[in-house]
Protein backbone atom coordinates (compact mmCIF):
# COMPACT_ATOMS: atom_id res chain seq x y z
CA UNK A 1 -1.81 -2.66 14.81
CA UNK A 2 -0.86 -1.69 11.49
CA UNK A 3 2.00 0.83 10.09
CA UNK A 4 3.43 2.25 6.79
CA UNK A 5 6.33 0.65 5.23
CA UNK A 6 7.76 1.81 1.96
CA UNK A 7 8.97 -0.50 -0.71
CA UNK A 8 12.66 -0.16 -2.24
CA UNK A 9 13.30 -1.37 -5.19
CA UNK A 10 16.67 -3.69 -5.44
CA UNK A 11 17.74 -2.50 -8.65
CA UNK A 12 17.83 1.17 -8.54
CA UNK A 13 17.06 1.72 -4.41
CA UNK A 14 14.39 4.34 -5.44
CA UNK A 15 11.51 4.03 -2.63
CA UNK A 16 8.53 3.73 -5.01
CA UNK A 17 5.51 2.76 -3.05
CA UNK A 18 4.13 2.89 0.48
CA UNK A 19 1.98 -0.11 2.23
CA UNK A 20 0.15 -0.84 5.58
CA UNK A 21 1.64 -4.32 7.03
CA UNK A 22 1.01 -5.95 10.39
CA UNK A 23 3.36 -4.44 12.91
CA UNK A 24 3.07 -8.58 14.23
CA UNK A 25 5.05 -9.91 10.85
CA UNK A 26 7.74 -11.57 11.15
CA UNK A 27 8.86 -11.78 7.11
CA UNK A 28 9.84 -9.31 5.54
CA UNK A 29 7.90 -7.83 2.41
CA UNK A 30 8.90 -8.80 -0.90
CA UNK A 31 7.23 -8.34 -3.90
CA UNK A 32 7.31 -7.58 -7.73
CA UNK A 33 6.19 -4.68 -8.65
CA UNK A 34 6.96 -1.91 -11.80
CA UNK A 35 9.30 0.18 -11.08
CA UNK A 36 9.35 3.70 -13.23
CA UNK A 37 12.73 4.17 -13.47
CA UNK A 38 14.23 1.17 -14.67
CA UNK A 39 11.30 0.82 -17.11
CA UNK A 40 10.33 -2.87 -15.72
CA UNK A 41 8.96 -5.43 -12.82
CA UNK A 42 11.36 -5.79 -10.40
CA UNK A 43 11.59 -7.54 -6.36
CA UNK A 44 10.60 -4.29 -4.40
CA UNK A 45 11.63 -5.47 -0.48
CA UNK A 46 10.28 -3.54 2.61
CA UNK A 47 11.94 -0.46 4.45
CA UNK A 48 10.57 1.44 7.30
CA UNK A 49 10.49 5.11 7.05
């Protein structure tokens, strides 16, 4: 089964974008990603809603 997740981003906290993940994962999401309000790529880590 799949659900939403929203990624934070580590720098700011802003919640910029929203995924589907495997409800069966056992990492957590991390990725880089550009984040609008710091102007740059940051690590953007997984949050549930």
């Amino acid at each position: 089964m799949r659900e939403y997740v929203s990624l934070e981003c580590t720098e700011c906290g802003n919640r910029n974008y929203r995924t589907q993940i495997d409800s069966r994962a056992q990492k957590k999401l991390e990725l880089k990603k550009y984040c609008k309000f710091d102007r740059k790529r940051t690590a953007h880590k997984e949050k549930k809603k």
